[in-house]
C-alpha atoms as a PDB file:
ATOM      1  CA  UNK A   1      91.791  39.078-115.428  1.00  0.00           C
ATOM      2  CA  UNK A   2      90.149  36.687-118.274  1.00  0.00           C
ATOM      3  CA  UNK A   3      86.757  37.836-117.064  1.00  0.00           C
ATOM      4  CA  UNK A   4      87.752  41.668-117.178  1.00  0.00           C
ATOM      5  CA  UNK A   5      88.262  41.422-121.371  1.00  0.00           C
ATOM      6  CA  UNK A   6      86.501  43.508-123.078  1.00  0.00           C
ATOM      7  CA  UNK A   7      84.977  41.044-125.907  1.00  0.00           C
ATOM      8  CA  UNK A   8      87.068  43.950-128.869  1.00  0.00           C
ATOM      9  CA  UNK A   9      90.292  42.553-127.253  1.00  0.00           C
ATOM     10  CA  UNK A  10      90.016  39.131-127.767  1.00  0.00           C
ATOM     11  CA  UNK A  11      91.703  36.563-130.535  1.00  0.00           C
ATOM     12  CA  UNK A  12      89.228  34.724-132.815  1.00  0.00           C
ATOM     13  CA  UNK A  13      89.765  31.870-134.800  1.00  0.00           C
ATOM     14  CA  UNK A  14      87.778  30.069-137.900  1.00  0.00           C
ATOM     15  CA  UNK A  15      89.594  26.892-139.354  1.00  0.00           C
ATOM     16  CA  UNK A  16      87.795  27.110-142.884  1.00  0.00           C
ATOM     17  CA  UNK A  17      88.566  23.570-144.024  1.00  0.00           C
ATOM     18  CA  UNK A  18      90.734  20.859-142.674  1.00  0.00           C
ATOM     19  CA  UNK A  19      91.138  17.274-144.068  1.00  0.00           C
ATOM     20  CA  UNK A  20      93.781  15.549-146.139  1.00  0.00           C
ATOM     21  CA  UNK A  21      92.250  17.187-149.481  1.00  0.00           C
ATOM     22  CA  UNK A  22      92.754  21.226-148.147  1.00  0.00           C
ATOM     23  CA  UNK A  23      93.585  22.854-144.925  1.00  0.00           C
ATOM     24  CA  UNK A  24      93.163  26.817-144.226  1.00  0.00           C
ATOM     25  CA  UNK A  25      92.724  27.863-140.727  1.00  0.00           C
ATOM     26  CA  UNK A  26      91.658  31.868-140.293  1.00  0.00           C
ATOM     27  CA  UNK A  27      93.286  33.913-137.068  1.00  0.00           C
ATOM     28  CA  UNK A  28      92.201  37.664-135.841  1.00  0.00           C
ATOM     29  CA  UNK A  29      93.260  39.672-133.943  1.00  0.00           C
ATOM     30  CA  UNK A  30      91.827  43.856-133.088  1.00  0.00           C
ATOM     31  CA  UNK A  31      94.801  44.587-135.567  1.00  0.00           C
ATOM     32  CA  UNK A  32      96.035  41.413-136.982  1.00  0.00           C
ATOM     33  CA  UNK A  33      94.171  38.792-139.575  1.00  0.00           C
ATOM     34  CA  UNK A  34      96.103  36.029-140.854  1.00  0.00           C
ATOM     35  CA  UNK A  35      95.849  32.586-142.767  1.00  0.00           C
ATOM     36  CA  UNK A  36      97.601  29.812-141.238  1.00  0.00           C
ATOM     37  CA  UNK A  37      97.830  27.784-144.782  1.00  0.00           C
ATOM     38  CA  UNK A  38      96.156  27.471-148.175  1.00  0.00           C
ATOM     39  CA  UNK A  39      95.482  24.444-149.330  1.00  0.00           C
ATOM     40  CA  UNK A  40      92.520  25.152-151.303  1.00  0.00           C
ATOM     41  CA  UNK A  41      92.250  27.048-154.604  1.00  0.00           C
ATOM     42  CA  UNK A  42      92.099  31.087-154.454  1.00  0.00           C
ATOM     43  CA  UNK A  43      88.517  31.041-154.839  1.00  0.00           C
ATOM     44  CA  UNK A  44      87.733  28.679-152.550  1.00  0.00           C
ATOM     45  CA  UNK A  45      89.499  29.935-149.628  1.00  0.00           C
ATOM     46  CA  UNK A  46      87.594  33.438-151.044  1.00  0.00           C
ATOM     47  CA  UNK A  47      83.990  31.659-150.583  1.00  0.00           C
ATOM     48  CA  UNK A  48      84.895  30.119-147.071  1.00  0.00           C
ATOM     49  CA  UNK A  49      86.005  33.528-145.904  1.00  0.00           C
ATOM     50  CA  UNK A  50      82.825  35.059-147.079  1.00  0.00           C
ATOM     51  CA  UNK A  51      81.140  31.997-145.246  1.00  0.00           C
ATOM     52  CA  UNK A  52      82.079  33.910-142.208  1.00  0.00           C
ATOM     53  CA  UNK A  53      81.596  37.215-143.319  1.00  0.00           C
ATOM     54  CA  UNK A  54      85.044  37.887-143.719  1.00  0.00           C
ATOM     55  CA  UNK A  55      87.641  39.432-146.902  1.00  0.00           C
ATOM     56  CA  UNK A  56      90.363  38.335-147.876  1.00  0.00           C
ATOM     57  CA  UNK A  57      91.565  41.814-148.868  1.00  0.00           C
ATOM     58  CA  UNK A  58      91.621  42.709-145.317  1.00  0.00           C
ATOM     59  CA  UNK A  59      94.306  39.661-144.660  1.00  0.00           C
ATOM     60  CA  UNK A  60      97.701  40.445-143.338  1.00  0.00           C
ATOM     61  CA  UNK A  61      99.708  37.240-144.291  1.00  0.00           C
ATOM     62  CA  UNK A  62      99.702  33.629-145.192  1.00  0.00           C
ATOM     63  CA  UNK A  63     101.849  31.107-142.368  1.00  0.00           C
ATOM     64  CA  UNK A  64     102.947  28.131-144.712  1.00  0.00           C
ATOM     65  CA  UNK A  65     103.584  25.217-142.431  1.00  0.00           C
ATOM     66  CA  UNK A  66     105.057  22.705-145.247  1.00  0.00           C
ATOM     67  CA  UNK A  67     105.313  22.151-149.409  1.00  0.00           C
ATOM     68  CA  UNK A  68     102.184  19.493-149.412  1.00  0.00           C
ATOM     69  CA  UNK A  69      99.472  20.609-151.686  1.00  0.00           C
ATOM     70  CA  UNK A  70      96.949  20.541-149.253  1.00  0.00           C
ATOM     71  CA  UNK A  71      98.498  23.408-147.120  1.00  0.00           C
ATOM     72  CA  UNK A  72     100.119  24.755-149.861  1.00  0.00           C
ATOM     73  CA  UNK A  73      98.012  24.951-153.345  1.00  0.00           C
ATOM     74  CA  UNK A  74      96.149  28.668-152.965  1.00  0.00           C
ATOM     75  CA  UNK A  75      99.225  30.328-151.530  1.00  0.00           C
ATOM     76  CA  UNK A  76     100.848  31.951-154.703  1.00  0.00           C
ATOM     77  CA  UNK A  77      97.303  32.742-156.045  1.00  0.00           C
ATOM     78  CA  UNK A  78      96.663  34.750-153.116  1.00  0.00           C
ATOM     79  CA  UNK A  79      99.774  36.268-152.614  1.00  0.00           C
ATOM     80  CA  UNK A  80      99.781  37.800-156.148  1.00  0.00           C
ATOM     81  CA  UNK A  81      95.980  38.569-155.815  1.00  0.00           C
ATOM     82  CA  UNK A  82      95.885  40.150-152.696  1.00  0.00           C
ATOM     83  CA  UNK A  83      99.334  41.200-152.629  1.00  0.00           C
ATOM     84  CA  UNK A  84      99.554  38.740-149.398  1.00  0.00           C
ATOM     85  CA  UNK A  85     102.972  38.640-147.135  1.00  0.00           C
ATOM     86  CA  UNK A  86     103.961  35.006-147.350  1.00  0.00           C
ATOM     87  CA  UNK A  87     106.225  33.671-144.369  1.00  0.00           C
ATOM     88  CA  UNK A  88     107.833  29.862-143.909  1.00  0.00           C
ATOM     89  CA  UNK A  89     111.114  28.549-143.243  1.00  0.00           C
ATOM     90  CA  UNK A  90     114.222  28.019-145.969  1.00  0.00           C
ATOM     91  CA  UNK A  91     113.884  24.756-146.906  1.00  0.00           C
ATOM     92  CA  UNK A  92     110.253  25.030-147.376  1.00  0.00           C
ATOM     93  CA  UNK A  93     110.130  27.652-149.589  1.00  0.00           C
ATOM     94  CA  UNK A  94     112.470  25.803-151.283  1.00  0.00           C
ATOM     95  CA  UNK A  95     110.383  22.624-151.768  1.00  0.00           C
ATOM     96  CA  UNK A  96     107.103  24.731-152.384  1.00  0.00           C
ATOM     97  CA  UNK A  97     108.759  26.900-155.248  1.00  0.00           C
ATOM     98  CA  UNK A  98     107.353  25.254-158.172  1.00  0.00           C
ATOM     99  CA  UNK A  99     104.181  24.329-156.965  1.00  0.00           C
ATOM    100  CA  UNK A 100     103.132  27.886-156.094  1.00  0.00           C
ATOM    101  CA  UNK A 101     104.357  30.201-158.946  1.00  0.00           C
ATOM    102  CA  UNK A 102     105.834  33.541-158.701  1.00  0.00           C
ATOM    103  CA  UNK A 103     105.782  35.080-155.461  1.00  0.00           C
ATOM    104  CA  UNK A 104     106.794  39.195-155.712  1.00  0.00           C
ATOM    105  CA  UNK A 105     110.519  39.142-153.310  1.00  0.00           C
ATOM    106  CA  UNK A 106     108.926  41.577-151.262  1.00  0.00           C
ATOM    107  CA  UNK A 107     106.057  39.223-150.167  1.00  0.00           C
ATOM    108  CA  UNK A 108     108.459  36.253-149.178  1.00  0.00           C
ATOM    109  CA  UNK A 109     109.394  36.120-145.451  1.00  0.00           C
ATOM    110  CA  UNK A 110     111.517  33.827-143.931  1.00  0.00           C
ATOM    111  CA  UNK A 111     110.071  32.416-140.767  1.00  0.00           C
ATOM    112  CA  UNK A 112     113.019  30.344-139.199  1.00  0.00           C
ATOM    113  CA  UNK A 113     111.898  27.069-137.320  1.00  0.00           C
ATOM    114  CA  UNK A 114     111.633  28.088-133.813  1.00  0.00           C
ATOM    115  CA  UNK A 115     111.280  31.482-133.834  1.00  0.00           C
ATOM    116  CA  UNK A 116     109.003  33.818-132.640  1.00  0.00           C
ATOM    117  CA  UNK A 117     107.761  36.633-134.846  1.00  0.00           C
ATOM    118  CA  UNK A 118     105.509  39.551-133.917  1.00  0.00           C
ATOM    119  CA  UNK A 119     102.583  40.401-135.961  1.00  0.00           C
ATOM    120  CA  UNK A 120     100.577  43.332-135.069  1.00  0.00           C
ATOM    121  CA  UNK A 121      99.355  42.380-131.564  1.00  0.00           C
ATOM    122  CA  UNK A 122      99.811  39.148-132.628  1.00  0.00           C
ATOM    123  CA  UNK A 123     102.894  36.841-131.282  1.00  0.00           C
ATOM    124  CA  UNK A 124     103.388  33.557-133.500  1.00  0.00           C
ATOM    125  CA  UNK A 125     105.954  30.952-132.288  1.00  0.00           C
ATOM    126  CA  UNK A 126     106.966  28.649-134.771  1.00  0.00           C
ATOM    127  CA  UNK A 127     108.158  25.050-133.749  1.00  0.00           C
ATOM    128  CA  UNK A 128     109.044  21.437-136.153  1.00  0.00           C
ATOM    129  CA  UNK A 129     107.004  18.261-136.212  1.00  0.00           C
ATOM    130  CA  UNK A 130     107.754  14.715-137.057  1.00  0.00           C
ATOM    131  CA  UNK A 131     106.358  14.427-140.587  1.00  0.00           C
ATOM    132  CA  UNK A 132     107.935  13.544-144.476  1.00  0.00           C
ATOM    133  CA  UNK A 133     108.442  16.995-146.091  1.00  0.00           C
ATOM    134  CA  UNK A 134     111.406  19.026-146.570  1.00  0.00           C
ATOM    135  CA  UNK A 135     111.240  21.488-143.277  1.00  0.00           C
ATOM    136  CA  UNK A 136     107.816  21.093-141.452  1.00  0.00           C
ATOM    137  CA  UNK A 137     106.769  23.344-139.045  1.00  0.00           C
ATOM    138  CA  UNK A 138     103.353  24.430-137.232  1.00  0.00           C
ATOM    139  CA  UNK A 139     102.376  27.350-135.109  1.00  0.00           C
ATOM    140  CA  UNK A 140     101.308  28.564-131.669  1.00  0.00           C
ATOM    141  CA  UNK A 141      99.470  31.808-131.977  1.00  0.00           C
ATOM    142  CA  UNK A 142      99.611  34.180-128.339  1.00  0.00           C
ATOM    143  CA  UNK A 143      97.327  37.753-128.438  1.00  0.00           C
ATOM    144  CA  UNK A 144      96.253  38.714-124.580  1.00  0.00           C
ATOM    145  CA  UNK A 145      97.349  36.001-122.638  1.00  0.00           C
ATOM    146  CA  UNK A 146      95.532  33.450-125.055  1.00  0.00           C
ATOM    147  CA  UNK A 147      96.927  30.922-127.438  1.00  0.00           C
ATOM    148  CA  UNK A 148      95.889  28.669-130.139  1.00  0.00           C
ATOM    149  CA  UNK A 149      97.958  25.503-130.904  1.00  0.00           C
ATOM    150  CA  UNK A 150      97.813  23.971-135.069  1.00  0.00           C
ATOM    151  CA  UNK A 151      99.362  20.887-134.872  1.00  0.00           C
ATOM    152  CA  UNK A 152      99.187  18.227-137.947  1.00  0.00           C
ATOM    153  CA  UNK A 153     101.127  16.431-140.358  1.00  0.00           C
ATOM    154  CA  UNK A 154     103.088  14.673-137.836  1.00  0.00           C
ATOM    155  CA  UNK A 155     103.551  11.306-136.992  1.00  0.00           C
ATOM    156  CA  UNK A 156     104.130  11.575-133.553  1.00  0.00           C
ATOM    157  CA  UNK A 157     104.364  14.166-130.680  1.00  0.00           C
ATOM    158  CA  UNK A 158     107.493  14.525-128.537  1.00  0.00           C
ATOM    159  CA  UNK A 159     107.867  14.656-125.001  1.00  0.00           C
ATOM    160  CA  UNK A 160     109.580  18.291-125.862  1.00  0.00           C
ATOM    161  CA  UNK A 161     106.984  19.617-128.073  1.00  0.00           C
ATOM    162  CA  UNK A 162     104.282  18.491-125.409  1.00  0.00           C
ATOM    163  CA  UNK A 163     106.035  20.794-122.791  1.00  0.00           C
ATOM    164  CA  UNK A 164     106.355  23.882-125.964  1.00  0.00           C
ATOM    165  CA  UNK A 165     102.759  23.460-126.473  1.00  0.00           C
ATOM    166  CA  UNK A 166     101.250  22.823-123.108  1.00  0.00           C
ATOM    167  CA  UNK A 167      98.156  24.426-121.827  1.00  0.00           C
ATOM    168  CA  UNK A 168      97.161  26.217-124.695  1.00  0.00           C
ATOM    169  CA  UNK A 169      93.522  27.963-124.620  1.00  0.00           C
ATOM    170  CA  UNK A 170      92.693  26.090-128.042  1.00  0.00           C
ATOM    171  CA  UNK A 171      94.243  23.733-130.006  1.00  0.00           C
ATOM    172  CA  UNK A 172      93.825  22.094-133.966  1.00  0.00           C
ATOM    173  CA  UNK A 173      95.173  18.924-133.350  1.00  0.00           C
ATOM    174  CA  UNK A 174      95.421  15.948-136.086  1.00  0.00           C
ATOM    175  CA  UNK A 175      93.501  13.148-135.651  1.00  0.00           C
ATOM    176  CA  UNK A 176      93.430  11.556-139.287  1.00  0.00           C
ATOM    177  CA  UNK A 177      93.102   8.083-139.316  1.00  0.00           C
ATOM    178  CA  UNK A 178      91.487   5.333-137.865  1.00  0.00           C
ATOM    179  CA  UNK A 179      93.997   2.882-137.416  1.00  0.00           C
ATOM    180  CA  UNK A 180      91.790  -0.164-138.536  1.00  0.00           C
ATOM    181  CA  UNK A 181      90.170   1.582-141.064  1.00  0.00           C
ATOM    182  CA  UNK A 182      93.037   2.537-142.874  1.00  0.00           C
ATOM    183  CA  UNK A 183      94.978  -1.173-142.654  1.00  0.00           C
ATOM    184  CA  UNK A 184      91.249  -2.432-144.184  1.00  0.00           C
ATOM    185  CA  UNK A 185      91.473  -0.160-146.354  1.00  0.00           C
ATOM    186  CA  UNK A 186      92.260   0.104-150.474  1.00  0.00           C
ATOM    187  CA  UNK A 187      95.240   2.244-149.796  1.00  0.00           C
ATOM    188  CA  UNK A 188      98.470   0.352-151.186  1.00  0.00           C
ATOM    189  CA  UNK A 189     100.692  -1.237-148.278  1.00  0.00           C
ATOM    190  CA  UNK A 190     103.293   1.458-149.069  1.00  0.00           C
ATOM    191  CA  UNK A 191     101.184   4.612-148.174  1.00  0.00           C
ATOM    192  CA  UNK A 192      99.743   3.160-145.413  1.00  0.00           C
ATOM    193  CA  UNK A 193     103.266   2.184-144.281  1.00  0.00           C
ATOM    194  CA  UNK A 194     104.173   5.848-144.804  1.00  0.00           C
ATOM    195  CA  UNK A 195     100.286   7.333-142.781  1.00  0.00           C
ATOM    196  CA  UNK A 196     101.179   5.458-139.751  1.00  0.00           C
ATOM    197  CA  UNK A 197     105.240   5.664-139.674  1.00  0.00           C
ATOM    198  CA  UNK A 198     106.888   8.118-137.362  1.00  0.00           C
ATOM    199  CA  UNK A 199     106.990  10.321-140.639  1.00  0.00           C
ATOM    200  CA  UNK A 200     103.322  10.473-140.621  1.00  0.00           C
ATOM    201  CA  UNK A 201      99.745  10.897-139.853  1.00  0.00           C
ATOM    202  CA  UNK A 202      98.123  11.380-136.020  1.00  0.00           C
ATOM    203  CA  UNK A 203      95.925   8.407-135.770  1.00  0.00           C
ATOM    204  CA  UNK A 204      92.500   9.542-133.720  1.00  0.00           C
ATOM    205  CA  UNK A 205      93.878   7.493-130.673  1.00  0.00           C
ATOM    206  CA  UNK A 206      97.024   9.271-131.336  1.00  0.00           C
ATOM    207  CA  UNK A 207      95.578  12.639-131.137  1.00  0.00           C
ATOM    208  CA  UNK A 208      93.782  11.804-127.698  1.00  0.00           C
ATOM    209  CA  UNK A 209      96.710  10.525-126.259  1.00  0.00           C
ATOM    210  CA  UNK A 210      98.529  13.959-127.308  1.00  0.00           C
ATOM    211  CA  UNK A 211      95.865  16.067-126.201  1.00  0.00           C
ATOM    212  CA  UNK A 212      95.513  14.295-122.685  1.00  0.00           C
ATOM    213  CA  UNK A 213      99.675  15.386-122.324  1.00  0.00           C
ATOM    214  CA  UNK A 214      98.858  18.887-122.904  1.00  0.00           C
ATOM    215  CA  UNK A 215      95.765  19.938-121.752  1.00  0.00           C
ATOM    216  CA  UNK A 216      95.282  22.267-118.935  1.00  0.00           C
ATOM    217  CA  UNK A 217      93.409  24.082-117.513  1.00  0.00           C
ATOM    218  CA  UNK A 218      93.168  26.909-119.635  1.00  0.00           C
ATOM    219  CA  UNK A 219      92.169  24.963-122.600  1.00  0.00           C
ATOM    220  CA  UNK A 220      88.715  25.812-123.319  1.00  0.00           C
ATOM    221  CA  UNK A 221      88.483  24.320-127.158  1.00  0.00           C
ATOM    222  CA  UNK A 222      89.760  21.284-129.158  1.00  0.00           C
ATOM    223  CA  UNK A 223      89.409  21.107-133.083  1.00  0.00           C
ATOM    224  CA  UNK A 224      89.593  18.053-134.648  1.00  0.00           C
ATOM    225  CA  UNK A 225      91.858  18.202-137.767  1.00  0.00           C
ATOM    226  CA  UNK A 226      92.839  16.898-140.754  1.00  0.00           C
ATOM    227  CA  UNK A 227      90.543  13.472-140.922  1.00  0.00           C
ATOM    228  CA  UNK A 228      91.282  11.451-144.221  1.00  0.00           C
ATOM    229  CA  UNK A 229      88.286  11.093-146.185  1.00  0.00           C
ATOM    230  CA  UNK A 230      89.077   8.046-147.073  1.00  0.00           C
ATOM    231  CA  UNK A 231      89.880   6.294-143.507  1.00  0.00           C
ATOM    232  CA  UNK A 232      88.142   7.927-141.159  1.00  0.00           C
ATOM    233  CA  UNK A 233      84.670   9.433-140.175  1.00  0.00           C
ATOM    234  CA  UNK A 234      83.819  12.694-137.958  1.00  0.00           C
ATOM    235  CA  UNK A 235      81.395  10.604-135.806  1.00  0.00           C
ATOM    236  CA  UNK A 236      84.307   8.506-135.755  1.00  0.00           C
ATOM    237  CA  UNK A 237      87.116  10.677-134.405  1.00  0.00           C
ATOM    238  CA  UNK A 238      84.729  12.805-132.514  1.00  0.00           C
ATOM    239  CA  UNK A 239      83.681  10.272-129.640  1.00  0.00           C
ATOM    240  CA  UNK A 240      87.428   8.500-130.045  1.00  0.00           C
ATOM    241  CA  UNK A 241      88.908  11.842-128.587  1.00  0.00           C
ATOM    242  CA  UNK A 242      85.458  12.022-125.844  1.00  0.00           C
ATOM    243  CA  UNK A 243      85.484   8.649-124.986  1.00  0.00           C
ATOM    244  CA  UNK A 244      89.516   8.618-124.871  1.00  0.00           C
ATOM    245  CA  UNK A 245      89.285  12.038-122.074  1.00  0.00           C
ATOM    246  CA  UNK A 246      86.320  10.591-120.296  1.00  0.00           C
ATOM    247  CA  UNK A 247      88.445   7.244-119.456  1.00  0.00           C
ATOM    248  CA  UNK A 248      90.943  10.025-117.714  1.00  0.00           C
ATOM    249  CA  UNK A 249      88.554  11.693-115.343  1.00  0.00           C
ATOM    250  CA  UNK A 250      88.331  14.958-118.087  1.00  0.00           C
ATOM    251  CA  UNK A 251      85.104  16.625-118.719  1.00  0.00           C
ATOM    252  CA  UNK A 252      84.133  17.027-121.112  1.00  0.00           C
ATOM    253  CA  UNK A 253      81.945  19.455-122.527  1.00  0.00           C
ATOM    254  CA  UNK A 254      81.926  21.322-119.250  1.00  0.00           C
ATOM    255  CA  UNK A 255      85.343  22.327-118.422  1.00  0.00           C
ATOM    256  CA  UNK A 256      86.174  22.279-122.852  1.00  0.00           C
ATOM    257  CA  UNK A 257      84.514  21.905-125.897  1.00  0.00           C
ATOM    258  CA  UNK A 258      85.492  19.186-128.540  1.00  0.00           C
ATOM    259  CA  UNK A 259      84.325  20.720-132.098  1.00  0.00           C
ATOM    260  CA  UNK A 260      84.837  19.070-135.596  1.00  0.00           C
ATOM    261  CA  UNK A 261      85.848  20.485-138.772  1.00  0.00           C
ATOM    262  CA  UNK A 262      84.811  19.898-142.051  1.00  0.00           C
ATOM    263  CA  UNK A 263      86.406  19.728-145.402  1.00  0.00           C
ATOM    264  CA  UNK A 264      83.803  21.984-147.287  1.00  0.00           C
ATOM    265  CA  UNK A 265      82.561  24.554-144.466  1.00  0.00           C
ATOM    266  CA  UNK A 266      84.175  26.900-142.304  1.00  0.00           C
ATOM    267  CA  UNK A 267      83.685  26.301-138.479  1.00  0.00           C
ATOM    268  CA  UNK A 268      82.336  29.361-136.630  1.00  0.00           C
ATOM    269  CA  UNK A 269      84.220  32.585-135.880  1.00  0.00           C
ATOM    270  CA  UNK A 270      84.662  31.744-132.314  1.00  0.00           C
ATOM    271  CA  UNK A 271      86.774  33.891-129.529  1.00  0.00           C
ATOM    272  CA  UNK A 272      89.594  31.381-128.346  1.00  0.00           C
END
């Protein structure tokens, strides 16, 4: 039973920056620690680590969901520093080649969309989103009958990856424009075109509406990830997704927690 756990045998999670400038999200396990992402510089990601009194020497592994440079720009810098494992699929290692440097052949891992691999005590399913790089993929992370849902970078959510990612005890879930704010905006018509296309961005309405098909009842936390800095606010998003659940009859901040992120500081160590 969940209340039986003894609090060593749990699955914590930090994200250490999300926004559309870097994204790094920190996962540990009793025997597992691993970075879902590096879109920071090396030292950076070191100081947010530290942040939460954590090493990056003691990291397992770096999960690359896709060849932007804001999940991708620390990863070959940390690899070779702290002789990191590396996994993502074929075709993005192929698109993130040149932007990361040398990675040693031993340290590359090919993490197939749709697979599960097993880490440690640590079971990571993989699974493909909706969004404009070469092979996209994001991650559902399982350790003692918990699991934590990333899901950004795409443009919409899917009826099928709804039912893949339903009921998760935690979830990162885009929410990275405001739709006015970014048609208002000084973005040219072409990215905006691009942000809310099929191919895109989660809007914050379109991260409520996702998160009101998947929620159960074991879903205790909900990040908010990956806010532009340019078209959307925290206070912004934040009571979007309340407001959004309320409407629905879901209560919050009894039966779950919604918690923001931040581009520059980590969000607590917190058992998921």
């Amino acid at each position: 039973m969940d209340s039986l756990k003894k609090p060593a045998d749990t699955m914590k999670v930090s994200v250490l920056a999300s926004s559309s400038s870097g994204n790094v999200t920190y996962i540990e396990t009793p025997h597992k620690r691993l970075l879902v992402d590096a879109g920071l510089s090396g030292k950076k990601v070191a100081a947010l680590m530290g942040s939460i009194n954590r090493d990056l020497n003691d990291v397992d592994g770096i999960l690359v969901t896709h060849e932007h440079s804001d999940h991708c720009k620390g990863v070959g810098v940390l690899a070779r520093k702290y002789h990191l494992d590396v996994y993502a699929n074929e075709g993005t290692w192929n698109a993130m080649a040149h932007k990361i440097g040398k990675v040693p052949l031993e340290q590359k891992h090919i993490f197939g969309m749709g697979e599960i691999k097993t880490f440690g005590d640590l079971d990571v399913e993989s699974f493909g989103v909706s969004h404009d790089a070469a092979e996209p993929q994001f991650y559902e992370l399982h350790h003692g009958g918990r699991s934590f849902v990333i899901l950004t970078d795409t443009g919409y959510v899917s009826e099928h990856l709804e039912g893949l990612i339903k009921d998760a005890d935690g979830y990162l879930i885009e929410c990275n424009h405001d739709t006015e704010m970014l048609r208002m905006g000084v973005y040219p018509w072409s990215l905006k075109q691009r942000i809310l296309s099929d191919q895109g961005h989660l809007s914050n309405d379109d991260g409520a509406a996702a998160i009101i098909d998947v929620l159960g009842n074991h879903t205790k936390k909900i990040y908010l990830g990956h806010l532009s800095q340019d078209n959307n606010m925290k206070e912004l998003a934040h009571v979007t997704m309340s407001s959004t659940l309320k409407q629905h009859d879901l209560a919050v901040g009894h039966d779950f927690s919604i918690l923001d992120t931040d581009p520059e500081k980590a969000t607590p160590l917190t058992i998921i």
